[in-house]
C-alpha atoms as a PDB file:
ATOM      1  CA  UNK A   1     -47.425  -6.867  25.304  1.00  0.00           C
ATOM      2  CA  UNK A   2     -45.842  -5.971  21.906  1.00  0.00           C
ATOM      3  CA  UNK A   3     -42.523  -7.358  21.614  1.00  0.00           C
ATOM      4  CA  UNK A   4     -39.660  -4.632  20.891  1.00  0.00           C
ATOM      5  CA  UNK A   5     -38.447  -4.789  17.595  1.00  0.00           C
ATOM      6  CA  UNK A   6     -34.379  -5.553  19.302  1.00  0.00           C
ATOM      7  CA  UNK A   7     -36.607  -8.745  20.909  1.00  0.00           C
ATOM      8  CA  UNK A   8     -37.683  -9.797  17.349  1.00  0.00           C
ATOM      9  CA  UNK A   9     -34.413  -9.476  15.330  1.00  0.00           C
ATOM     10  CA  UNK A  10     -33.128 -11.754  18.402  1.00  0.00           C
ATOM     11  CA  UNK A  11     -35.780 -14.323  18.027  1.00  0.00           C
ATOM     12  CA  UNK A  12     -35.204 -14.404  14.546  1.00  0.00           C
ATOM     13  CA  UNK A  13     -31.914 -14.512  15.125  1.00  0.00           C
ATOM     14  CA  UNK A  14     -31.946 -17.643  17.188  1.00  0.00           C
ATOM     15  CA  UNK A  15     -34.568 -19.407  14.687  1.00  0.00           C
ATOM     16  CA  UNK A  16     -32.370 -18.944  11.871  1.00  0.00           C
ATOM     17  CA  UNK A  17     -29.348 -19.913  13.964  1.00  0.00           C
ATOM     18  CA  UNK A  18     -31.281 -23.232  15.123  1.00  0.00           C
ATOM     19  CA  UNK A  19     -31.865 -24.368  11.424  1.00  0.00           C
ATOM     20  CA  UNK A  20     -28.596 -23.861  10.196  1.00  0.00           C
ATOM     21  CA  UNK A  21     -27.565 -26.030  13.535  1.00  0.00           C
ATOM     22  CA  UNK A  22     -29.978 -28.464  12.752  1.00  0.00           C
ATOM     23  CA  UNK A  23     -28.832 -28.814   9.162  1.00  0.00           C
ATOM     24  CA  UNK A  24     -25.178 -29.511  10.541  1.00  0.00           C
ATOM     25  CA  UNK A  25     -26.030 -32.010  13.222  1.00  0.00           C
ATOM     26  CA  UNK A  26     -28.871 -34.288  10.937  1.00  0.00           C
ATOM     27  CA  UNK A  27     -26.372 -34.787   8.445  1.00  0.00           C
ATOM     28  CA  UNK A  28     -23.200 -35.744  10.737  1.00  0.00           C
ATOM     29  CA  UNK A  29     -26.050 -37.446  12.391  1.00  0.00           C
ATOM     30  CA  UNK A  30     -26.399 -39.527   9.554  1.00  0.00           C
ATOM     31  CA  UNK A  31     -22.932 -40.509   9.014  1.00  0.00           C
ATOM     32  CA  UNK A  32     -22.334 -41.377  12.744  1.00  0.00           C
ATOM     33  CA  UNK A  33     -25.529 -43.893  12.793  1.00  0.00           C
ATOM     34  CA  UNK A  34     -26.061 -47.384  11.110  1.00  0.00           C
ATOM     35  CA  UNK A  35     -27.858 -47.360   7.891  1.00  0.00           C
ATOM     36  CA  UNK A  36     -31.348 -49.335   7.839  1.00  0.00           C
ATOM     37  CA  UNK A  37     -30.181 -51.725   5.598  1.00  0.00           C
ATOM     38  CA  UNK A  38     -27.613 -52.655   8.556  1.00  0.00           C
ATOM     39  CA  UNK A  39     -28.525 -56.009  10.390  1.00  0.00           C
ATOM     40  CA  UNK A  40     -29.995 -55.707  12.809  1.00  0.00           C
ATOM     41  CA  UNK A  41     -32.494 -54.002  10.633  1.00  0.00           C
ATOM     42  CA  UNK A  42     -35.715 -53.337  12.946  1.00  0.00           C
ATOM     43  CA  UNK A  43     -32.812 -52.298  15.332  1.00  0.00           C
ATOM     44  CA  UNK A  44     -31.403 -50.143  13.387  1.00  0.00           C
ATOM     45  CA  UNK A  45     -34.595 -48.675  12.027  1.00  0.00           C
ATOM     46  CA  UNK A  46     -36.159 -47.705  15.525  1.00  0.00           C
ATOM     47  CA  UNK A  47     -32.774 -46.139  15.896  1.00  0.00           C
ATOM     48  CA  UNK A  48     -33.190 -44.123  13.027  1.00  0.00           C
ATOM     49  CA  UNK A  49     -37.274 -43.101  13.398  1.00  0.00           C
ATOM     50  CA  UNK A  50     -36.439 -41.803  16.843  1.00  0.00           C
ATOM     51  CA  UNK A  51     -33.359 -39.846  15.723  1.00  0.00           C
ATOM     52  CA  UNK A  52     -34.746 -38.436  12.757  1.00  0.00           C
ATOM     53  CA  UNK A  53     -38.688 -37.851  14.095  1.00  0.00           C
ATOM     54  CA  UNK A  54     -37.969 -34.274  13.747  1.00  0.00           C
ATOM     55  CA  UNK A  55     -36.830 -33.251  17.140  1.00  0.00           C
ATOM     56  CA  UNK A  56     -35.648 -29.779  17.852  1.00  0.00           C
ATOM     57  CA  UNK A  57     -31.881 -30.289  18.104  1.00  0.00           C
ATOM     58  CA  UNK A  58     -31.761 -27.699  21.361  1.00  0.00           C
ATOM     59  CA  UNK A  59     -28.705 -29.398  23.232  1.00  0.00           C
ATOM     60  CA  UNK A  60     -26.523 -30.333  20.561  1.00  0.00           C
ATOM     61  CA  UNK A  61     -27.414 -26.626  18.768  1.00  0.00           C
ATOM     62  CA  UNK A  62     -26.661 -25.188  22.093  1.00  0.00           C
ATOM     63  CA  UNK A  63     -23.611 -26.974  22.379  1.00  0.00           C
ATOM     64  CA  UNK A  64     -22.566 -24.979  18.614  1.00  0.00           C
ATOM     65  CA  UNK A  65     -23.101 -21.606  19.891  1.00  0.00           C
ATOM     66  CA  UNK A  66     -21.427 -21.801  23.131  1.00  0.00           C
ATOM     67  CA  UNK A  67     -18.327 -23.300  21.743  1.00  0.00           C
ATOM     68  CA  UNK A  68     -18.469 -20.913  18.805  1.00  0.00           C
ATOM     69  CA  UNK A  69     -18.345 -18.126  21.679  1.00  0.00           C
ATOM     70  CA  UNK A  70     -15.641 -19.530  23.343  1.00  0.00           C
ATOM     71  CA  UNK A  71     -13.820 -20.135  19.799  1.00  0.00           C
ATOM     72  CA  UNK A  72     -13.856 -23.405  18.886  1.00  0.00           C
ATOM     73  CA  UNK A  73     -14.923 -24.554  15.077  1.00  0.00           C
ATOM     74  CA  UNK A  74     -17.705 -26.691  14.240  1.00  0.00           C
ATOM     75  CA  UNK A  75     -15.556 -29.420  13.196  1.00  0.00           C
ATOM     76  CA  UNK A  76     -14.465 -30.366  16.589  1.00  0.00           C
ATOM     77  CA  UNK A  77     -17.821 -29.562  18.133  1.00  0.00           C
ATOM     78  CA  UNK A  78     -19.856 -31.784  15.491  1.00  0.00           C
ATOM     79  CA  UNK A  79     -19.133 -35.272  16.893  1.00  0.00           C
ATOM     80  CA  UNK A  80     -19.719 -34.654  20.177  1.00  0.00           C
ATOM     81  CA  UNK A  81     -23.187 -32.083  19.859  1.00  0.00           C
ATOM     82  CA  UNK A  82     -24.250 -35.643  18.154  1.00  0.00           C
ATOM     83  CA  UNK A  83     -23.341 -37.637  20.999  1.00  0.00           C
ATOM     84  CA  UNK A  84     -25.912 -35.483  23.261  1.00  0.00           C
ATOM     85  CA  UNK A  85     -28.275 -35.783  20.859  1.00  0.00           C
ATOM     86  CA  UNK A  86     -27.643 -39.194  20.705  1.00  0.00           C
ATOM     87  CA  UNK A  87     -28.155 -38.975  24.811  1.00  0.00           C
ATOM     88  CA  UNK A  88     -31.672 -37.139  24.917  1.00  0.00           C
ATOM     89  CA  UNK A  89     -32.503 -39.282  22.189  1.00  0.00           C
ATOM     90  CA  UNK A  90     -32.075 -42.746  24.176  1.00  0.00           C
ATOM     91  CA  UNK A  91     -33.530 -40.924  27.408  1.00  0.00           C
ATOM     92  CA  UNK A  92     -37.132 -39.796  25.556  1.00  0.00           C
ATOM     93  CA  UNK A  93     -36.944 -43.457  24.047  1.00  0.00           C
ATOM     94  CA  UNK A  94     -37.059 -44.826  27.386  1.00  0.00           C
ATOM     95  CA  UNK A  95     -38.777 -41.940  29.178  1.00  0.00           C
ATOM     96  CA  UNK A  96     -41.519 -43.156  26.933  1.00  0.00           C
ATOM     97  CA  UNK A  97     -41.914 -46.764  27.489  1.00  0.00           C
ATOM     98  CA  UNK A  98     -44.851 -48.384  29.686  1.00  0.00           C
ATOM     99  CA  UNK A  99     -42.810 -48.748  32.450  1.00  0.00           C
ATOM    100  CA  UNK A 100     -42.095 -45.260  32.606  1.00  0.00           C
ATOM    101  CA  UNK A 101     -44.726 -42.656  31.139  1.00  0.00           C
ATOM    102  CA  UNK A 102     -46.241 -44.839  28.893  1.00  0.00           C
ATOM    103  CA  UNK A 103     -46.707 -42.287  26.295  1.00  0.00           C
ATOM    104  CA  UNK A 104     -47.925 -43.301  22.605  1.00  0.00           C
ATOM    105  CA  UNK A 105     -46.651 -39.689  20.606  1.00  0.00           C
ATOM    106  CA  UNK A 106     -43.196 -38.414  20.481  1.00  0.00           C
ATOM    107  CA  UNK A 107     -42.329 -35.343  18.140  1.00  0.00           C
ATOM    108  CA  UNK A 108     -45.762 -35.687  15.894  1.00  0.00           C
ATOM    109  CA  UNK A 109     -45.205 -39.693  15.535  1.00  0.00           C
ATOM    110  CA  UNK A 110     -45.723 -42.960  17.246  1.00  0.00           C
ATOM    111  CA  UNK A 111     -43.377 -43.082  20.078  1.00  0.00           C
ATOM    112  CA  UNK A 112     -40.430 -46.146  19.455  1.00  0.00           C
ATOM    113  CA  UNK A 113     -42.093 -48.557  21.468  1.00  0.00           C
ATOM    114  CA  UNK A 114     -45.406 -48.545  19.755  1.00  0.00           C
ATOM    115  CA  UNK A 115     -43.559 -48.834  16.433  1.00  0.00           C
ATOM    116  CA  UNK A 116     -41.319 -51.060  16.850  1.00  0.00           C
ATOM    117  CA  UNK A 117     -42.178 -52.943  20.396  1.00  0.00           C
ATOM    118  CA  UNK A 118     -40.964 -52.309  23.608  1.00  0.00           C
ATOM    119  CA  UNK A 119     -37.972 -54.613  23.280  1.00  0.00           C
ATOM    120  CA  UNK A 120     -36.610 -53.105  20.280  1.00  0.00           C
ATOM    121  CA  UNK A 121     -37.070 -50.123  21.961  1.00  0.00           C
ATOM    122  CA  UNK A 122     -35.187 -50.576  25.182  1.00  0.00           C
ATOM    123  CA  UNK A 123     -32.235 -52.384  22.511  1.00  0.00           C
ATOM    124  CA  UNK A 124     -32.359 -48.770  20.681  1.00  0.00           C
ATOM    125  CA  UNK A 125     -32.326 -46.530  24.073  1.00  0.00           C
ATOM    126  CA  UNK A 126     -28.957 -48.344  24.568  1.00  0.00           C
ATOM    127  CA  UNK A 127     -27.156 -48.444  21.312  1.00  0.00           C
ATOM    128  CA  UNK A 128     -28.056 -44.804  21.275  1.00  0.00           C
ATOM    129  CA  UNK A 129     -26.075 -44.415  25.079  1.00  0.00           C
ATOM    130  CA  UNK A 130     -23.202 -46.231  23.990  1.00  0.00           C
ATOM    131  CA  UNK A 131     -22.618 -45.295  20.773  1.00  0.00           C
ATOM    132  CA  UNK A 132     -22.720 -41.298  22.176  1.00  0.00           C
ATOM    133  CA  UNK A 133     -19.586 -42.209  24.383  1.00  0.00           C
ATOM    134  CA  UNK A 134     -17.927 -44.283  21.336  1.00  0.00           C
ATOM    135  CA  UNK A 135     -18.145 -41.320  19.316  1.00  0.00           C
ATOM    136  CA  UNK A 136     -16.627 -39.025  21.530  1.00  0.00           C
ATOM    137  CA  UNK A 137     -13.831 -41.233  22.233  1.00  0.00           C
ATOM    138  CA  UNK A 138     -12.962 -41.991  18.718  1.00  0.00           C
ATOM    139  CA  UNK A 139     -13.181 -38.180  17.526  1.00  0.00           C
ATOM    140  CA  UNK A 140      -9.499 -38.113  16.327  1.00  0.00           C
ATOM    141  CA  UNK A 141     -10.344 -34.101  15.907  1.00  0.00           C
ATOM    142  CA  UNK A 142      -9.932 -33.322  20.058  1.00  0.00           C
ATOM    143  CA  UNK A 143      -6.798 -34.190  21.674  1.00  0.00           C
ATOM    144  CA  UNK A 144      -6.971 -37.470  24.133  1.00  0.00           C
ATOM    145  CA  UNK A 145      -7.148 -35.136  27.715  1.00  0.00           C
ATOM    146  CA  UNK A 146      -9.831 -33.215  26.244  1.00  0.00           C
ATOM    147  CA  UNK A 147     -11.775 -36.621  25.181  1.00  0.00           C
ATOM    148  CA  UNK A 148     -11.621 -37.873  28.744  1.00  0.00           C
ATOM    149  CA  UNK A 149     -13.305 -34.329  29.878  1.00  0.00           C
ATOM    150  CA  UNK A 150     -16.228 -34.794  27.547  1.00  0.00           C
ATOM    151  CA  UNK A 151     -16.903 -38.376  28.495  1.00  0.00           C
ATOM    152  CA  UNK A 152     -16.767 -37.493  32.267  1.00  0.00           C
ATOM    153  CA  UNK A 153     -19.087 -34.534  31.632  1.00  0.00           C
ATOM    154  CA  UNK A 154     -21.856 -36.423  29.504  1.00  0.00           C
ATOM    155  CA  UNK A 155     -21.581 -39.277  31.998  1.00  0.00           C
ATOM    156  CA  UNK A 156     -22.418 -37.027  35.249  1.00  0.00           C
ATOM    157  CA  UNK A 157     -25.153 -35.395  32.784  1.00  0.00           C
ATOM    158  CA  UNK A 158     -26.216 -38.302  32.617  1.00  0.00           C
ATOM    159  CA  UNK A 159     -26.291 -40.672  34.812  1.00  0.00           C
ATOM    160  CA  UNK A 160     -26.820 -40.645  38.698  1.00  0.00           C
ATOM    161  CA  UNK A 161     -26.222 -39.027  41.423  1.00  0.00           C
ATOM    162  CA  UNK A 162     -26.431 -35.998  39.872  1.00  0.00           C
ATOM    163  CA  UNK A 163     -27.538 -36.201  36.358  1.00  0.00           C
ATOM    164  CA  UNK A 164     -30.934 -37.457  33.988  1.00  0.00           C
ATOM    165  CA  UNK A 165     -31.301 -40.121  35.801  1.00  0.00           C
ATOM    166  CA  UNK A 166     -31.566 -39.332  38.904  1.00  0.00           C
ATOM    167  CA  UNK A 167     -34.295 -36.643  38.120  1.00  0.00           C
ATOM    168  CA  UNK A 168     -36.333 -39.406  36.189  1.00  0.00           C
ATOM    169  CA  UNK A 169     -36.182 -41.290  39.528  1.00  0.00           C
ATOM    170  CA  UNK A 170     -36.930 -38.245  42.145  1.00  0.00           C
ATOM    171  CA  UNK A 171     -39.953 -37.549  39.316  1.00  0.00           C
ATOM    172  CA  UNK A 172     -41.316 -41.196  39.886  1.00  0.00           C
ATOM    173  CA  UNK A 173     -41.126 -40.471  43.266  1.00  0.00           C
ATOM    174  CA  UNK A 174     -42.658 -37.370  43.290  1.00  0.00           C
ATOM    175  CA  UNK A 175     -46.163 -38.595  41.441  1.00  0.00           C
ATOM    176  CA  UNK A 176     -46.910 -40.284  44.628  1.00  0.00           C
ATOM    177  CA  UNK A 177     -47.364 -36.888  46.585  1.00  0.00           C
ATOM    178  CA  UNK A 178     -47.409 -33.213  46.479  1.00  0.00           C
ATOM    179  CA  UNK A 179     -44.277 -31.681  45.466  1.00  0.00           C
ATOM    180  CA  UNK A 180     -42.187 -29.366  47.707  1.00  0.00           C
ATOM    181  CA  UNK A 181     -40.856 -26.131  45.454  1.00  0.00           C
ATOM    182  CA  UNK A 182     -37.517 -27.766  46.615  1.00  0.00           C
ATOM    183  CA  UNK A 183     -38.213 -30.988  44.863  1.00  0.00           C
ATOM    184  CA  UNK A 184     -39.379 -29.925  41.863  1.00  0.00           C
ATOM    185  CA  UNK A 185     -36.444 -27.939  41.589  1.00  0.00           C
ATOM    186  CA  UNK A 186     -34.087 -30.800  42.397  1.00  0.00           C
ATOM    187  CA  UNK A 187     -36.355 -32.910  40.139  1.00  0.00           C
ATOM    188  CA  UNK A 188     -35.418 -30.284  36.928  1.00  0.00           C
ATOM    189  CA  UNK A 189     -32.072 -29.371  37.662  1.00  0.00           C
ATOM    190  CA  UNK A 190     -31.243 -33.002  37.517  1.00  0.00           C
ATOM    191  CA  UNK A 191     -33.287 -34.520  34.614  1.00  0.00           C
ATOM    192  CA  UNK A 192     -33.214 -31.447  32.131  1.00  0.00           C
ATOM    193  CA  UNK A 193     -31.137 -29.102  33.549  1.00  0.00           C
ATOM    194  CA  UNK A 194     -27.865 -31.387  34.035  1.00  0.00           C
ATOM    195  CA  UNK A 195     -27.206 -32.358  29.850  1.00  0.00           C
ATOM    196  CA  UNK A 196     -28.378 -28.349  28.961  1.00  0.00           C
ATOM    197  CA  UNK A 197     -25.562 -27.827  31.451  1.00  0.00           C
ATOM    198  CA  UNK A 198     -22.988 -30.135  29.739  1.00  0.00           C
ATOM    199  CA  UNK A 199     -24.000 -29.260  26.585  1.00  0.00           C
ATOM    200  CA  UNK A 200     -22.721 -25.542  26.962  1.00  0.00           C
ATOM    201  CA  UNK A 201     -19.953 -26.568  28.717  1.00  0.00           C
ATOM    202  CA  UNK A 202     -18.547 -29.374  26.176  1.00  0.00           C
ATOM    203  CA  UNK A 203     -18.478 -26.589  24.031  1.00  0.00           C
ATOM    204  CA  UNK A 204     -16.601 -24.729  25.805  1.00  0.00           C
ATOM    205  CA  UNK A 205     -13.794 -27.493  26.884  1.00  0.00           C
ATOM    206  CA  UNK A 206     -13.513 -28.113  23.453  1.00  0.00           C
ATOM    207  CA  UNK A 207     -12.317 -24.205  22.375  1.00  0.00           C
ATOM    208  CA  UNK A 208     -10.181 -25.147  25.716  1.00  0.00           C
ATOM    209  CA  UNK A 209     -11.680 -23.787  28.673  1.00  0.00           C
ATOM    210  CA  UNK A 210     -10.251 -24.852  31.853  1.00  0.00           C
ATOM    211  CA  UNK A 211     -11.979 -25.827  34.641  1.00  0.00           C
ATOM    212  CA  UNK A 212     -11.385 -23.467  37.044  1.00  0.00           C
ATOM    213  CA  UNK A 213     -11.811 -20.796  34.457  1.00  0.00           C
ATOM    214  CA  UNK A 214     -14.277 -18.220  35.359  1.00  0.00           C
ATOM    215  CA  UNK A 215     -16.050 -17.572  32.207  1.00  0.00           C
ATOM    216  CA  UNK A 216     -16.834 -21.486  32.134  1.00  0.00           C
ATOM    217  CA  UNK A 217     -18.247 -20.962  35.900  1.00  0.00           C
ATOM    218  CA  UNK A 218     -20.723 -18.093  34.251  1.00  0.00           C
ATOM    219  CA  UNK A 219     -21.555 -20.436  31.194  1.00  0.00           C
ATOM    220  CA  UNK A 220     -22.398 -22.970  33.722  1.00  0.00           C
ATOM    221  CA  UNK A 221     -24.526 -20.239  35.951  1.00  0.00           C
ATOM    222  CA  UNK A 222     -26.115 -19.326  31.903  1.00  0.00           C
ATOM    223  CA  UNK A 223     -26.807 -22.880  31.524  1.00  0.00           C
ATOM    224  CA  UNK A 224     -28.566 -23.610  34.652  1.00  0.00           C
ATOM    225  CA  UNK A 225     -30.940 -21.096  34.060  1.00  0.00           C
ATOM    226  CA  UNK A 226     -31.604 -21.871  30.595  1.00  0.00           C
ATOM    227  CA  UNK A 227     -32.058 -25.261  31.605  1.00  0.00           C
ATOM    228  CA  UNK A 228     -34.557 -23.891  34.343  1.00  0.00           C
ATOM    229  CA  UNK A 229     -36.255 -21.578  31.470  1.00  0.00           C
ATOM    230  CA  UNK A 230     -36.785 -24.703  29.308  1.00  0.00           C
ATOM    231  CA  UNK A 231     -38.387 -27.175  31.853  1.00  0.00           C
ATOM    232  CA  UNK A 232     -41.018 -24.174  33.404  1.00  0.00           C
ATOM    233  CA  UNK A 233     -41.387 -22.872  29.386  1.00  0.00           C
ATOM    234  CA  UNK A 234     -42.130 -26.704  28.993  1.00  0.00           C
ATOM    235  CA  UNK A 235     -44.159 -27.595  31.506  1.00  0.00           C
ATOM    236  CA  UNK A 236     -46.362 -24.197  30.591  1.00  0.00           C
ATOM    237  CA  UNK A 237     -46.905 -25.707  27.322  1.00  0.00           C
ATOM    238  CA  UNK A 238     -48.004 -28.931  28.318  1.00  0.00           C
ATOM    239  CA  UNK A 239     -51.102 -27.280  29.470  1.00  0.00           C
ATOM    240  CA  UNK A 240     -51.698 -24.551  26.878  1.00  0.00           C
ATOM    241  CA  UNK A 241     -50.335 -26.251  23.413  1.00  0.00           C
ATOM    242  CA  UNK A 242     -52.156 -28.428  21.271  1.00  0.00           C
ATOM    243  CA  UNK A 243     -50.982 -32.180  20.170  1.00  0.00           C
ATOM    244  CA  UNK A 244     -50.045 -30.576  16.861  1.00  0.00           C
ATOM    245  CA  UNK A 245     -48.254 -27.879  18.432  1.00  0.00           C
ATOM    246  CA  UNK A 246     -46.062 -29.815  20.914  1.00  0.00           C
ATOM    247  CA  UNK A 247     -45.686 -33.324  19.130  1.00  0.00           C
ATOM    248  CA  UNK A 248     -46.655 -34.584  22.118  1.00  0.00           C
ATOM    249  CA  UNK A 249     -49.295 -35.889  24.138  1.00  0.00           C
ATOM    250  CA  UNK A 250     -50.653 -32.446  26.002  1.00  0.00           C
ATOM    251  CA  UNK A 251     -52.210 -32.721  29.221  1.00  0.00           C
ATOM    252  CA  UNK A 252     -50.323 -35.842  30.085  1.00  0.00           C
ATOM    253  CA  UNK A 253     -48.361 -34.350  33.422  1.00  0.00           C
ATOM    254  CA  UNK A 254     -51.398 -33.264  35.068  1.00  0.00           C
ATOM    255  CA  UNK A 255     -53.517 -36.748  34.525  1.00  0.00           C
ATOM    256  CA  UNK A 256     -50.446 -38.064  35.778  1.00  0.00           C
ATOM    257  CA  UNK A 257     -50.267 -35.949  39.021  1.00  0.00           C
ATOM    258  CA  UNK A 258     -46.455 -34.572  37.647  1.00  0.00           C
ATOM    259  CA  UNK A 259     -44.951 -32.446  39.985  1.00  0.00           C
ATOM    260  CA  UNK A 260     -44.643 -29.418  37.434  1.00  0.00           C
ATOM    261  CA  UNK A 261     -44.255 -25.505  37.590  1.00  0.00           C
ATOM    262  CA  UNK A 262     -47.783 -24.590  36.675  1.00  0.00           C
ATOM    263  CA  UNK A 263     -49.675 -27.079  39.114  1.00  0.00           C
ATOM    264  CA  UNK A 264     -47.369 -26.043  41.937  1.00  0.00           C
ATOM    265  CA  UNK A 265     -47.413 -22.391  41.324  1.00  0.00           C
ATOM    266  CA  UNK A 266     -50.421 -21.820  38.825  1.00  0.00           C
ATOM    267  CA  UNK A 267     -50.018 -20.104  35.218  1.00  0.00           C
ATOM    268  CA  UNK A 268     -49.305 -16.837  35.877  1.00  0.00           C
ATOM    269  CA  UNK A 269     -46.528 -17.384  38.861  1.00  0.00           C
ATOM    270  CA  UNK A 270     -44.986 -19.408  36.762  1.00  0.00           C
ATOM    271  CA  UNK A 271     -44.786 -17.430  33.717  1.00  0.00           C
ATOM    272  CA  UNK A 272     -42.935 -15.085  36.264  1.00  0.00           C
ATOM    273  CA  UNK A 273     -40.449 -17.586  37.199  1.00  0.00           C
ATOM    274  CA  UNK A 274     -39.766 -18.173  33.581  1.00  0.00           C
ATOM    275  CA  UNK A 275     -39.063 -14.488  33.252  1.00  0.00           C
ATOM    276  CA  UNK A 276     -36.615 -14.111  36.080  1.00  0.00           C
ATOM    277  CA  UNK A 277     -34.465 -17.472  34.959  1.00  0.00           C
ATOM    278  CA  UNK A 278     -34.504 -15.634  31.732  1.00  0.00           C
ATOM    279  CA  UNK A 279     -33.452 -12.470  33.535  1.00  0.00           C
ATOM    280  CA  UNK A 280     -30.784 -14.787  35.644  1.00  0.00           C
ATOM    281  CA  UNK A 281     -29.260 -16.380  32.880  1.00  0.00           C
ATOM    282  CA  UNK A 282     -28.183 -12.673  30.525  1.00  0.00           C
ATOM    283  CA  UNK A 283     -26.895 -11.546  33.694  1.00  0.00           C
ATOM    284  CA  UNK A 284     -25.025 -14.916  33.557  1.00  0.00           C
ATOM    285  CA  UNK A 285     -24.129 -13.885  30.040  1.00  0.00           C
ATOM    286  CA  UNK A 286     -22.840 -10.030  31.410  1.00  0.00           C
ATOM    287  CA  UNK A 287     -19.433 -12.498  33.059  1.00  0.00           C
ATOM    288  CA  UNK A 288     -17.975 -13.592  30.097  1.00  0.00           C
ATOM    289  CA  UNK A 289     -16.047 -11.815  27.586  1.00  0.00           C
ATOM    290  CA  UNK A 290     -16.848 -12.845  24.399  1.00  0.00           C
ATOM    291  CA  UNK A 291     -19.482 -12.528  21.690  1.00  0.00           C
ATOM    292  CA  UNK A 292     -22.630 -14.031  23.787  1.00  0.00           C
ATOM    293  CA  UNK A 293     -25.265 -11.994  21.602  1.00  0.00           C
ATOM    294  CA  UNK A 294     -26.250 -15.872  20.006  1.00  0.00           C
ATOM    295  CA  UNK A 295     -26.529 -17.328  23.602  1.00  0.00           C
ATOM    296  CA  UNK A 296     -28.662 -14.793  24.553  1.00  0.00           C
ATOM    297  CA  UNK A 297     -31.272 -14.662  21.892  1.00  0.00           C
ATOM    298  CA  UNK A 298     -31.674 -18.463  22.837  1.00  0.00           C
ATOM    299  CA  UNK A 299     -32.756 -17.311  25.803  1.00  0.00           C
ATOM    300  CA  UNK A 300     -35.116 -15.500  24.685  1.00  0.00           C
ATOM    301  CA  UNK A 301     -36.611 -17.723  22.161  1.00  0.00           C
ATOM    302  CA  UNK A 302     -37.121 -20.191  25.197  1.00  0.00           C
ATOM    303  CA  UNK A 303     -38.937 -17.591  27.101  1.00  0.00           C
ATOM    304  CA  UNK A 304     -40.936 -17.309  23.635  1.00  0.00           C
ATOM    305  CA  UNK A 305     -41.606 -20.637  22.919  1.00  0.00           C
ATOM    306  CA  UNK A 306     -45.104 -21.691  21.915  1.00  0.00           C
ATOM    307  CA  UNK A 307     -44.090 -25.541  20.941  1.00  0.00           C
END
């Protein structure tokens, strides 16, 4: 189907909004991270080839446009869209090692591990965690209360019960047997879906959203969805993209028997779930009172996604 030509000025939108983004965030990036030349060196490089390997800067770009929405200016959001970069970063470093999915390409490179080693890798996974929360807490831009907010909400993303790390360990558990629809959701809503969720909603804290407010609760309901969107739009390309296309190793969740959208439901069911989260998350969007046009035609550029 021909997309409409209010679909295409969206997407285009969204493209051109995720460059500018990216511009922002590489070069605060770049100030926020030890130079090369910094002892440890190979640490410090591995740090620096994952980082800057060309990845698509969707949480911390995400994190711009929501708190733009909400009012905040880039200024205060910069530091802390790093700091989840910073987070995703550390998690595909590890995500990739042996011990884990043992995979040898990461954004159109050798993955950290085979670079550098594995135990320069694990060292740069962690330097990566740490130095997210360090950043936040020394951002002299957002008042202490609000500092405290941010840490707590990158560390739930994060962590466990309820964040990325839990869904990395309920997806090890899962490639033992056939996945349950209710696992593989609880598998996605923890290990991407939980840092797309505090992503939007640092940005919003930071233009000074409360948490009871009730256009934070829709962001959050927008969020969920969008991180739904991503992990079926993902999973959808793992099985129709190329190597070049993705970065990444295609193919890799089915030799692996990965519990994953298309293998559970098959292509086209699944391309129908991707349109309803889509569906879910501008309805989301309909809650809140403020200019959401930008969060919306990221929504649709996930839906659109070919890498």
């Amino acid at each position: 189907m021909r997309a409409s030509s209010e679909a295409v000025k969206n997407t285009e939108s969204a493209q051109g909004f995720f460059a500018e983004a990216r511009a922002l965030i590489d070069a605060r990036l770049d100030a926020l991270l030890p130079k090369d030349a910094t002892e440890p060196q190979s640490l410090h490089a591995a740090i620096r080839w994952s980082v800057f390997a060309g990845g698509k800067r969707f949480r911390p770009s995400l994190m711009l446009a929501a708190g733009r929405a909400f009012g905040a200016g880039d200024d205060a959001l910069l530091n802390t869209a790093c700091a989840l970069e910073m987070i995703h970063t550390y998690s595909l470093i590890h995500d990739d090692l042996p011990a884990m999915d043992d995979d040898d390409l990461r954004r159109g490179r050798p993955t950290c591990h085979v670079r550098f080693g594995e135990a320069v890798a694990i060292l740069a996974g962690d330097v990566l965690q740490t130095l997210a929360f360090q950043v936040i807490s020394e951002d002299e831009k957002l008042a202490p209360d609000v500092r405290v907010r941010l840490i707590a909400e990158l560390a739930r993303a994060a962590g466990t019960p309820y964040g990325m790390v839990a869904g990395q360990a309920y997806d090890l558990i899962a490639a033992s047997h056939e996945s349950s629809p209710e696992e593989l959701e609880r598998i996605h809503l923890h290990k991407t879906g939980a840092l797309i969720q505090a992503a939007a909603r640092s940005g919003a804290i930071i233009a000074g959203a409360k948490a009871d407010d009730t256009e934070l609760q829709a962001l959050t309901r927008y969020a969920a969805q969008l991180g739904l969107l991503f992990q079926i739009t993902d999973d959808l390309l793992d099985v129709t993209a190329t190597a070049e296309d993705l970065g990444k190793t295609p193919g890799k969740d089915e030799r692996a028997s990965k519990a994953t959208y298309p293998a559970l439901y098959g292509l086209e069911e699944a391309r129908g779930l991707a349109q309803a989260a889509y569906s879910e998350a501008c309805a989301a969007l309909e809650e809140i009172s403020r200019p959401t046009e930008l969060l919306k035609s990221i929504a649709l550029f996930i839906l659109e996604r070919r890498a």
